[in-house]
N, C-alpha and C. Protein backbone atom coordinates (compact mmCIF):
# COMPACT_ATOMS: atom_id res chain seq x y z
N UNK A 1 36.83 56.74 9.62
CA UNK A 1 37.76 56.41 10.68
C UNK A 1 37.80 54.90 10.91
N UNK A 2 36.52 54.68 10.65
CA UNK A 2 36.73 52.90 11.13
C UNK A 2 37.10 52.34 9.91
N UNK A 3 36.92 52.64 8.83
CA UNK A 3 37.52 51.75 7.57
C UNK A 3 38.43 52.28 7.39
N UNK A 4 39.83 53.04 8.21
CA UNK A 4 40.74 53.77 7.85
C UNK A 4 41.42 52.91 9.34
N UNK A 5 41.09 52.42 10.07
CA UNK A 5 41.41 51.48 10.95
C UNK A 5 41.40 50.01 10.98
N UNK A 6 40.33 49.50 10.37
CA UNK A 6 39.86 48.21 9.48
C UNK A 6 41.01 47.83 8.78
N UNK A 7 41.64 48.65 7.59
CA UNK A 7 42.82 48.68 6.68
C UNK A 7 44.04 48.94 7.53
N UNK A 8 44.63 49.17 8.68
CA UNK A 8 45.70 49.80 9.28
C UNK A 8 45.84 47.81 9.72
N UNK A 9 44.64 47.73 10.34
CA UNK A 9 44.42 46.20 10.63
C UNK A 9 45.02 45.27 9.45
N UNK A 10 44.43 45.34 9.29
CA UNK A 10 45.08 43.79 8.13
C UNK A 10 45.82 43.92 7.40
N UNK A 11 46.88 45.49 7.49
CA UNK A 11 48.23 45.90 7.24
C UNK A 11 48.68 44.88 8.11
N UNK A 12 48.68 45.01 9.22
CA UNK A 12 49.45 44.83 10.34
C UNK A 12 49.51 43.24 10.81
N UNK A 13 48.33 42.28 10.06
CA UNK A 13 47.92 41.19 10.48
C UNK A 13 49.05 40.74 8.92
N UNK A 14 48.61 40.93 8.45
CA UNK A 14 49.49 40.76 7.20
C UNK A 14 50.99 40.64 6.92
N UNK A 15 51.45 41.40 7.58
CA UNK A 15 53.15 41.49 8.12
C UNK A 15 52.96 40.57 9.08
N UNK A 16 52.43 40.78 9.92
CA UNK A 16 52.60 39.67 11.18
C UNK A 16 52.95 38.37 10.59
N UNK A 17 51.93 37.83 9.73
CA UNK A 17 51.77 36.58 9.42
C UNK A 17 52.77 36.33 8.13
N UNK A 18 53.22 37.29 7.31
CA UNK A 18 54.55 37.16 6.30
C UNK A 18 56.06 36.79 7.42
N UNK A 19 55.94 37.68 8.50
CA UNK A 19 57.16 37.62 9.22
C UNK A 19 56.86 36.25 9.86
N UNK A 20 55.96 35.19 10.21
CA UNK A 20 55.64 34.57 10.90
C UNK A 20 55.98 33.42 9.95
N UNK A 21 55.49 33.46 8.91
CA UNK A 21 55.73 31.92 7.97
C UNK A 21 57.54 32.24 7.49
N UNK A 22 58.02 33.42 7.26
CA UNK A 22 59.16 33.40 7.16
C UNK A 22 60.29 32.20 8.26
N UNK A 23 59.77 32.92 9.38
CA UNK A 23 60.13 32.35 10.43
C UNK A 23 60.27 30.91 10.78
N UNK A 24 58.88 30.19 10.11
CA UNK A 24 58.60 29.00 10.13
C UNK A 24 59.52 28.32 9.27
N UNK A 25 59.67 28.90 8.02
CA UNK A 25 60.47 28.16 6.54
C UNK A 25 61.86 28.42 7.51
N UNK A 26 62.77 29.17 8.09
CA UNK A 26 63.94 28.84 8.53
C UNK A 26 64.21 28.25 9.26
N UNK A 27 63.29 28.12 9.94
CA UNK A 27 63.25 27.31 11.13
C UNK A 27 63.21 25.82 10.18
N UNK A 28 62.71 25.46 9.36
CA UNK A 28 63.04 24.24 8.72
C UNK A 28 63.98 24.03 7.67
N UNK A 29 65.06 24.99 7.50
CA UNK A 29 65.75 24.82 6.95
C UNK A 29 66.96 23.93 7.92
N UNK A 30 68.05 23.59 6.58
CA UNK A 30 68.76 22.46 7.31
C UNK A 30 69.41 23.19 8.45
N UNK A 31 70.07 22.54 8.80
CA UNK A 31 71.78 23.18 10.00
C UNK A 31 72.38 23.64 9.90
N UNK A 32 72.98 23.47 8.42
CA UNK A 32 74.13 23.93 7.56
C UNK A 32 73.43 25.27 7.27
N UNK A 33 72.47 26.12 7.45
CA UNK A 33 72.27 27.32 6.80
C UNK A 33 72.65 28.55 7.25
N UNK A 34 73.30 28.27 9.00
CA UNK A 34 74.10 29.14 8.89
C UNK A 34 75.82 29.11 9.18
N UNK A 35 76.11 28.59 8.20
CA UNK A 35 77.50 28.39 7.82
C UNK A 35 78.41 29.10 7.31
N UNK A 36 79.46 29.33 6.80
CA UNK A 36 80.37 30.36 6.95
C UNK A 36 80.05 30.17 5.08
N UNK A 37 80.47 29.05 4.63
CA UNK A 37 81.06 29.04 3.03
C UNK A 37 79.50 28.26 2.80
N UNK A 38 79.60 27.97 0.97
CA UNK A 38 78.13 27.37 0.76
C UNK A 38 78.25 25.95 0.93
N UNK A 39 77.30 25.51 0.60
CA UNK A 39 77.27 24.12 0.40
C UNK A 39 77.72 23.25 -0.85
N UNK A 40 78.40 24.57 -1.99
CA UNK A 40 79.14 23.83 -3.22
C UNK A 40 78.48 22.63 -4.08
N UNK A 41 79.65 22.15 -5.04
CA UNK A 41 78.71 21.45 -6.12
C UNK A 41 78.72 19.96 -5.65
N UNK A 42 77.43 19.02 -5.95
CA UNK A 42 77.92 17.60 -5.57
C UNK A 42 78.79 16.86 -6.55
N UNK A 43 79.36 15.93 -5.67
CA UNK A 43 81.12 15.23 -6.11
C UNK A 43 80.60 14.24 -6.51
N UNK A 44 80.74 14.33 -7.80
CA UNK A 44 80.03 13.28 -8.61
C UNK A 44 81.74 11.97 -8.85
N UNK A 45 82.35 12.47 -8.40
CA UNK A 45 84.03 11.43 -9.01
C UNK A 45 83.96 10.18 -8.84
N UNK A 46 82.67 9.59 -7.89
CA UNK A 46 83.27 7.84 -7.57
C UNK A 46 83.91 7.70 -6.46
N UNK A 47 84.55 8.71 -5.61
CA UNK A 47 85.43 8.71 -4.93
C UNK A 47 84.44 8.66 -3.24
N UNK A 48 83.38 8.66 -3.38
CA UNK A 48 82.08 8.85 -2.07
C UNK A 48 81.23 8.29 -2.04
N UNK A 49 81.16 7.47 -1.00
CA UNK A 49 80.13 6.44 -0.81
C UNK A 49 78.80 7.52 -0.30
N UNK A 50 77.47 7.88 -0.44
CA UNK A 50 76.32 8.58 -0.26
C UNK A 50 76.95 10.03 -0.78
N UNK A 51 75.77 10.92 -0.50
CA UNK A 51 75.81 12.30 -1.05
C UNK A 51 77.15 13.64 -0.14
N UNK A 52 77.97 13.78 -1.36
CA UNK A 52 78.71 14.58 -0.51
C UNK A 52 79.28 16.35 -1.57
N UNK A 53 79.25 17.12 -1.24
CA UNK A 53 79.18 18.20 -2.30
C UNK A 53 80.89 18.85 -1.35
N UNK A 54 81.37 19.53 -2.51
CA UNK A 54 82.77 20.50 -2.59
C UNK A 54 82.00 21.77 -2.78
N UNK A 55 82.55 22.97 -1.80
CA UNK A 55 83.10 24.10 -1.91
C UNK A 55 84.73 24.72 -2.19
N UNK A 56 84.95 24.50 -3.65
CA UNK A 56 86.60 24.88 -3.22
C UNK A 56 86.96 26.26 -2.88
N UNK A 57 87.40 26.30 -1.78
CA UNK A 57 87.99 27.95 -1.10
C UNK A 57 89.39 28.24 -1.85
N UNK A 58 90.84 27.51 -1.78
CA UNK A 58 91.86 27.60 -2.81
C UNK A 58 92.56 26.37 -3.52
N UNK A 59 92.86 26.76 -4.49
CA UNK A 59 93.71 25.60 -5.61
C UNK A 59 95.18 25.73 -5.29
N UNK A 60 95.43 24.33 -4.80
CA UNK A 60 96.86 24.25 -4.41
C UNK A 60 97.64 24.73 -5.95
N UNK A 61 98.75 25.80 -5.86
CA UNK A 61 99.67 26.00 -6.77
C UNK A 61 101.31 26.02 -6.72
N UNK A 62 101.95 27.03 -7.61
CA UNK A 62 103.08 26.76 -7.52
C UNK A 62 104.22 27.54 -6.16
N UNK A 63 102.94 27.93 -5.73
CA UNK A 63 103.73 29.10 -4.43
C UNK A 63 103.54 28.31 -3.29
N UNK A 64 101.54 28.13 -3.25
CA UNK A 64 101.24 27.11 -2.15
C UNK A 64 100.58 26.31 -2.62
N UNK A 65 101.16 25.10 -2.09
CA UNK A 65 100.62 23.38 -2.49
C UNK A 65 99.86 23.50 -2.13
N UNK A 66 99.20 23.93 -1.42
CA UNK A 66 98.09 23.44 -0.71
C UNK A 66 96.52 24.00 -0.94
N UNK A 67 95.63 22.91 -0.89
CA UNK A 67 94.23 23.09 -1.80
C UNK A 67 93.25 23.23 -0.33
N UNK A 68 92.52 24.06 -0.63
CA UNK A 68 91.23 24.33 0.96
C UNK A 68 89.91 23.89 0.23
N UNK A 69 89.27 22.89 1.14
CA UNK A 69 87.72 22.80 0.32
C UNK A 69 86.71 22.65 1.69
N UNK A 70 86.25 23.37 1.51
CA UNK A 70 84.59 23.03 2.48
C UNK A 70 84.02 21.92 1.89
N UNK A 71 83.84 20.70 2.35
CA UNK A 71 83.04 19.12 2.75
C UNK A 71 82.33 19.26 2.91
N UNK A 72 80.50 19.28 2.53
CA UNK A 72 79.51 18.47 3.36
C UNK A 72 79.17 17.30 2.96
N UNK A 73 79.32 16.31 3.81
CA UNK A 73 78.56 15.11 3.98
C UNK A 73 77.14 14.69 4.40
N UNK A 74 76.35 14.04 3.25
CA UNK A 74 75.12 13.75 4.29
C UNK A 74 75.26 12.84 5.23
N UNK A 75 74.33 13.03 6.25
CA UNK A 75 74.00 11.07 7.01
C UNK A 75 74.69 10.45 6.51
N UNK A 76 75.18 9.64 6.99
CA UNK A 76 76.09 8.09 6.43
C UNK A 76 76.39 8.06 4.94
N UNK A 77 77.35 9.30 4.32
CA UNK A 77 77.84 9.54 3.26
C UNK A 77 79.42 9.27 3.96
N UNK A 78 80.31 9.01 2.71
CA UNK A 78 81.67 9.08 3.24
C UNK A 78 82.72 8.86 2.14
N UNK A 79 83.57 9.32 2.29
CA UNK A 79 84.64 9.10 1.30
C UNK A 79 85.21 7.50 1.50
N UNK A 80 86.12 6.93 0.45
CA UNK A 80 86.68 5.78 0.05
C UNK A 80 88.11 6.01 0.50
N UNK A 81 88.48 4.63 0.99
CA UNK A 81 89.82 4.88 1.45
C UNK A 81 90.62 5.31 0.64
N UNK A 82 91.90 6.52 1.38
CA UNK A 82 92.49 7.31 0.37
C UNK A 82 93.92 7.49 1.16
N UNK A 83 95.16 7.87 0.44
CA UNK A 83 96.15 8.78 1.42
C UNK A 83 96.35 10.12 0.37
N UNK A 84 97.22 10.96 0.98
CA UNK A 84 97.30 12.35 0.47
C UNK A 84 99.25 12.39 1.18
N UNK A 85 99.81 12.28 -0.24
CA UNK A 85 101.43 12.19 -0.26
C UNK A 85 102.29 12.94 0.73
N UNK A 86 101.18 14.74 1.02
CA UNK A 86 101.26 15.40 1.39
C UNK A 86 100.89 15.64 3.10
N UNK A 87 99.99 15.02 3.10
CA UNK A 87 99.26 15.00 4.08
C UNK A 87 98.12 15.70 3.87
N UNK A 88 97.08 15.65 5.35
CA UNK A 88 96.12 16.50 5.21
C UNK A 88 95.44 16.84 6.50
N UNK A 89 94.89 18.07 6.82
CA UNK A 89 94.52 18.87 7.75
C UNK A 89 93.15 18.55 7.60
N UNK A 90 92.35 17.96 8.90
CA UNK A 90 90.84 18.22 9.00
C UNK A 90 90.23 18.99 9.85
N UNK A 91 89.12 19.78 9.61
CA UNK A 91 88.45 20.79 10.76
C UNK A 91 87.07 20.83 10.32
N UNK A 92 86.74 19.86 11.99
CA UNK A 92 84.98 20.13 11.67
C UNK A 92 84.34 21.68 12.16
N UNK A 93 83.90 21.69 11.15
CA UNK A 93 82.69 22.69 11.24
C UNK A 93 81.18 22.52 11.73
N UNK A 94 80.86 21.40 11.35
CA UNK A 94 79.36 21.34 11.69
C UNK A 94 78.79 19.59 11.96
N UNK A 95 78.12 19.32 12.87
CA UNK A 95 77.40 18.17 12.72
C UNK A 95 78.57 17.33 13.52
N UNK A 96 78.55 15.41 12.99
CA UNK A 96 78.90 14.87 13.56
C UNK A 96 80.05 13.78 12.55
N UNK A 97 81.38 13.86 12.47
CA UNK A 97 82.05 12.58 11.28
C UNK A 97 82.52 11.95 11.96
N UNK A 98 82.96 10.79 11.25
CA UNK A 98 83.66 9.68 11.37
C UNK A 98 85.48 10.15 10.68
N UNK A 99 86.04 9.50 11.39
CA UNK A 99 87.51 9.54 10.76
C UNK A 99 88.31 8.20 10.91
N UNK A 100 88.76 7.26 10.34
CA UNK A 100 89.40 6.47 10.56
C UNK A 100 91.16 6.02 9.48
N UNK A 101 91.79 5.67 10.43
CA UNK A 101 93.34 4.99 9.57
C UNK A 101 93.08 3.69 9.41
N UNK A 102 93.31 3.47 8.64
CA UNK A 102 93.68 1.64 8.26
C UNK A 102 94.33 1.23 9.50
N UNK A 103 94.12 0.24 10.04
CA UNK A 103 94.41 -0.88 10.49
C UNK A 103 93.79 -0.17 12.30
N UNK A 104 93.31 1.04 12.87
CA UNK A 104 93.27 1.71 13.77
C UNK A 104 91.54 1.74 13.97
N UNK A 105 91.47 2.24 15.02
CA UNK A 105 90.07 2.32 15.62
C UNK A 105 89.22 3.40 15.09
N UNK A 106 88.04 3.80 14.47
CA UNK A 106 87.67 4.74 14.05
C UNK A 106 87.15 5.69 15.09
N UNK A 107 87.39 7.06 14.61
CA UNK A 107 87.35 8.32 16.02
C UNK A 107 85.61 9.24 15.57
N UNK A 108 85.65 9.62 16.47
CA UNK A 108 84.42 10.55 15.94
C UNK A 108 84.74 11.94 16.34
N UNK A 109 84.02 12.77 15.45
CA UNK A 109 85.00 14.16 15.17
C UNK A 109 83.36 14.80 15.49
N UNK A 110 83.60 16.60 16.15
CA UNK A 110 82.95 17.07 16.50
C UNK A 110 82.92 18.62 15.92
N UNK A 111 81.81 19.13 16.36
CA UNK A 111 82.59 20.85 15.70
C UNK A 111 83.55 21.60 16.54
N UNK A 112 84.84 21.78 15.71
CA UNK A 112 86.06 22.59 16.89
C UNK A 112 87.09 21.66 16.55
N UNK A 113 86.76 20.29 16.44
CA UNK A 113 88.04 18.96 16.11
C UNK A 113 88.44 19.30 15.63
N UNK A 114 90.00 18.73 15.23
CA UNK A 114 90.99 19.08 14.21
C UNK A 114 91.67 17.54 14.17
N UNK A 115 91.46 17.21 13.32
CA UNK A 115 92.86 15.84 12.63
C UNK A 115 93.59 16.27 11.96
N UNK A 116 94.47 15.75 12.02
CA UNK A 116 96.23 16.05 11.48
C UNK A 116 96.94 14.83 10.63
N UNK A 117 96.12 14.64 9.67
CA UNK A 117 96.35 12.87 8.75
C UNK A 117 98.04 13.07 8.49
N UNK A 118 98.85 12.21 8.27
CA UNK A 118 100.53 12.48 8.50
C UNK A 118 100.63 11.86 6.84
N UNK A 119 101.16 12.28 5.78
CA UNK A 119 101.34 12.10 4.68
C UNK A 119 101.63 10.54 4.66
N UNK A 120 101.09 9.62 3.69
CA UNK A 120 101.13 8.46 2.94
C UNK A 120 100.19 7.68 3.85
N UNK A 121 99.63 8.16 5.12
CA UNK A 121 98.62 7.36 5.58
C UNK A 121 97.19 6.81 5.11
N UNK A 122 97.15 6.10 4.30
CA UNK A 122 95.41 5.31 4.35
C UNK A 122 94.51 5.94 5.18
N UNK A 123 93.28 6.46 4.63
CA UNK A 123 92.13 6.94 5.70
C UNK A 123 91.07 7.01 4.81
N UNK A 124 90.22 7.52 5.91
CA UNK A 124 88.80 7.79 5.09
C UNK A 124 88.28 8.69 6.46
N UNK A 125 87.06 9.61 5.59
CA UNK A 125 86.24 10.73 6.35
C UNK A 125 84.92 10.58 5.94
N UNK A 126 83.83 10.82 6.92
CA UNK A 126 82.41 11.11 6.24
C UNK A 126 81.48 11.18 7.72
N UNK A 127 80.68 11.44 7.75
CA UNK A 127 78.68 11.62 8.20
C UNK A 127 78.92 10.53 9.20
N UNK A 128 78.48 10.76 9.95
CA UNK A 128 77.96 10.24 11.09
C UNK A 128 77.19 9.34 10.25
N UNK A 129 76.16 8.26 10.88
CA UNK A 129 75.22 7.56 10.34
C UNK A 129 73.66 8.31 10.60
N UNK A 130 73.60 8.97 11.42
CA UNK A 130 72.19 9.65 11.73
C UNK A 130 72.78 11.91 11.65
N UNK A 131 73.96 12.02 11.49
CA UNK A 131 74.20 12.91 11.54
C UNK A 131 74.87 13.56 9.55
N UNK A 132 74.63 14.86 9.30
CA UNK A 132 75.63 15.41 8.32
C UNK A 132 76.95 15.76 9.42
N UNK A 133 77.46 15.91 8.52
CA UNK A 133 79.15 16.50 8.86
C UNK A 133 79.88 17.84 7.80
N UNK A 134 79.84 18.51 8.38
CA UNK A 134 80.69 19.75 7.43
C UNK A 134 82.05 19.69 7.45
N UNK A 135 83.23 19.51 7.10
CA UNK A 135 84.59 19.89 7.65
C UNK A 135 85.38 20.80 6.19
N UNK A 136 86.53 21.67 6.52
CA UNK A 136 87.58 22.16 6.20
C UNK A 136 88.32 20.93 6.05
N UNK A 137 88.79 20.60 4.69
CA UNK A 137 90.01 20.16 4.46
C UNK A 137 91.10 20.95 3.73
N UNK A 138 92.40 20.84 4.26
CA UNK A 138 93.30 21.24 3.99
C UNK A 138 94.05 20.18 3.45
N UNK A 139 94.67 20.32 2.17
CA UNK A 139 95.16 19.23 1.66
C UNK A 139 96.53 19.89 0.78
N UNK A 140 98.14 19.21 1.48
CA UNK A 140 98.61 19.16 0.52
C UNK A 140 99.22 18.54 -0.62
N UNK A 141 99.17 19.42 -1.58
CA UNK A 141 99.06 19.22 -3.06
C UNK A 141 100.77 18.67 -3.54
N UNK A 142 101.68 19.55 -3.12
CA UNK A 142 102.87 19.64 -3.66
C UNK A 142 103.76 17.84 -3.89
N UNK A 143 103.11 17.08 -3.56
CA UNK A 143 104.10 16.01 -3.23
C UNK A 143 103.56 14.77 -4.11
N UNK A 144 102.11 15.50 -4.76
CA UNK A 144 101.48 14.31 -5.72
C UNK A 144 99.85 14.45 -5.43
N UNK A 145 99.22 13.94 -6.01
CA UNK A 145 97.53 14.38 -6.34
C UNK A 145 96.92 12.80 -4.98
N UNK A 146 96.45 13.27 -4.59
CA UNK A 146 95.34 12.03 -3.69
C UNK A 146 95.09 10.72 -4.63
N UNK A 147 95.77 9.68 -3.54
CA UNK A 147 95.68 8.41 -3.75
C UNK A 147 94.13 7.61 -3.05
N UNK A 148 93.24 7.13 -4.72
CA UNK A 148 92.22 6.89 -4.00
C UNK A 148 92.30 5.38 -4.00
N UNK A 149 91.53 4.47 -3.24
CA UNK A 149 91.13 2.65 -3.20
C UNK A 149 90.05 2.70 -3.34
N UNK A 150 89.66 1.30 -2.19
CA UNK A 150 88.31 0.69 -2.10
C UNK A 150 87.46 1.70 -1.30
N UNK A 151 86.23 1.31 -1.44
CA UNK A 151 85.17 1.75 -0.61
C UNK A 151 85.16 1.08 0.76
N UNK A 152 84.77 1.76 1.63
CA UNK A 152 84.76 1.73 3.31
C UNK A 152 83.81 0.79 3.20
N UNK A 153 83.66 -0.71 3.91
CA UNK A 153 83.07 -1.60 4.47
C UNK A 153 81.75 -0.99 5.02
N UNK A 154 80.84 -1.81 4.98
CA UNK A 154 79.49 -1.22 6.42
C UNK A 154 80.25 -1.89 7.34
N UNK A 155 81.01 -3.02 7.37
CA UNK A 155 81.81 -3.15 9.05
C UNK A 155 82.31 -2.28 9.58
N UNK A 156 83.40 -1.51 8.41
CA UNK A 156 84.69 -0.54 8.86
C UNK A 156 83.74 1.01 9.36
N UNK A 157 82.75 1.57 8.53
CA UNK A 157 81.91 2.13 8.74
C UNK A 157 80.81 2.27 10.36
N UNK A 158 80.52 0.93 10.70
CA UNK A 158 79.80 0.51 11.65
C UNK A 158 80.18 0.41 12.76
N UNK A 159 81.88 0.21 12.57
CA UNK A 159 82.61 -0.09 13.95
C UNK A 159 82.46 0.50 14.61
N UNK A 160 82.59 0.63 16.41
CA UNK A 160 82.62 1.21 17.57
C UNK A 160 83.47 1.98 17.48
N UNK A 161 83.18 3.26 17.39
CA UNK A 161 85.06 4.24 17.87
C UNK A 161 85.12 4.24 19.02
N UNK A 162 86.81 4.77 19.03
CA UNK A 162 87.51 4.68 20.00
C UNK A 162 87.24 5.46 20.99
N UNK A 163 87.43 6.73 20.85
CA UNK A 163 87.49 8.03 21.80
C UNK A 163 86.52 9.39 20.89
N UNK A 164 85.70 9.74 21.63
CA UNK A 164 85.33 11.39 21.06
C UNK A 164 86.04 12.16 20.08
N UNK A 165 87.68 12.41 20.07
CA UNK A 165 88.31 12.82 19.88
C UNK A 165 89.54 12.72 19.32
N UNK A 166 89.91 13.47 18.17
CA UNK A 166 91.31 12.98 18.03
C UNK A 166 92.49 14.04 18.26
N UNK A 167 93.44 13.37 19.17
CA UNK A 167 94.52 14.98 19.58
C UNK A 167 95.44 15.16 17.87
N UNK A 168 95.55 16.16 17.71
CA UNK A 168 96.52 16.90 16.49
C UNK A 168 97.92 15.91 16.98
């Protein structure tokens, strides 16, 4: 009885402590782990200043132009100034970005934001400096492929934004 209790024991200590370090490892997993889409492949193109990986959700075609990709950005990762012929739709998902237009004040984007970039405009997107950033881009395709430039300044990067928020 007692070594038939002894063993019921350190069944039970045993699970405890599997469910317990489980617990611990998620608990240190990143932010992003519970997210809707994955974290996709990293974007190796030149086109991103620090670490930034694609999930593509759809390929703009001949019905709909328009291309969907899940973004993550690390910390102070960011894309290079760009426009999109088409325009392009942003929606944060997670963490904290930056969004800015040429010649305009840079905004900071939250989870729930939505930007509404207006076709042939100059911009750039990315990471907070102490934060990742997840967003939905919606991009359309039909009017010509993304126009890329230079890389974002640490000034243009560094600047003070304007407002929390940007209205659609």
């Amino acid at each position: 009885m007692v070594r038939s209790l002894c063993y019921w024991a350190l069944i039970t200590f045993t699970i405890l402590m599997a469910c317990s370090d489980a617990n611990q490892s998620s608990a240190g997993k990143s932010q992003h782990s519970n997210l809707i889409f994955p974290v996709g492949q990293r974007v190796t193109n030149g086109n991103f200043t620090g670490t930034t990986y694609l999930y593509s959700l759809i390929e703009g075609d001949s019905v709909n132009g328009n291309s969907v990709g899940n973004v993550t950005f690390a910390a102070g990762s960011r894309s290079k100034w760009h426009l999109h012929p088409a325009g392009q739709i942003l929606l944060a998902i997670d963490g904290v970005g930056y969004y800015q237009e040429k010649g305009k004040s840079k905004i900071i984007l939250r989870k729930g934001d939505a930007i509404k970039c207006p076709p042939n405009v100059i911009h750039w997107h990315g990471a907070s400096i102490d934060s990742p950033f997840v967003q939905i881009a919606i991009t359309g395709r039909e009017k010509g492929p993304t126009q890329w430039f230079e890389e974002v300044t640490e000034e243009d990067y560094s600047s003070t934004p304007i407002h929390d928020r940007a209205p659609l």
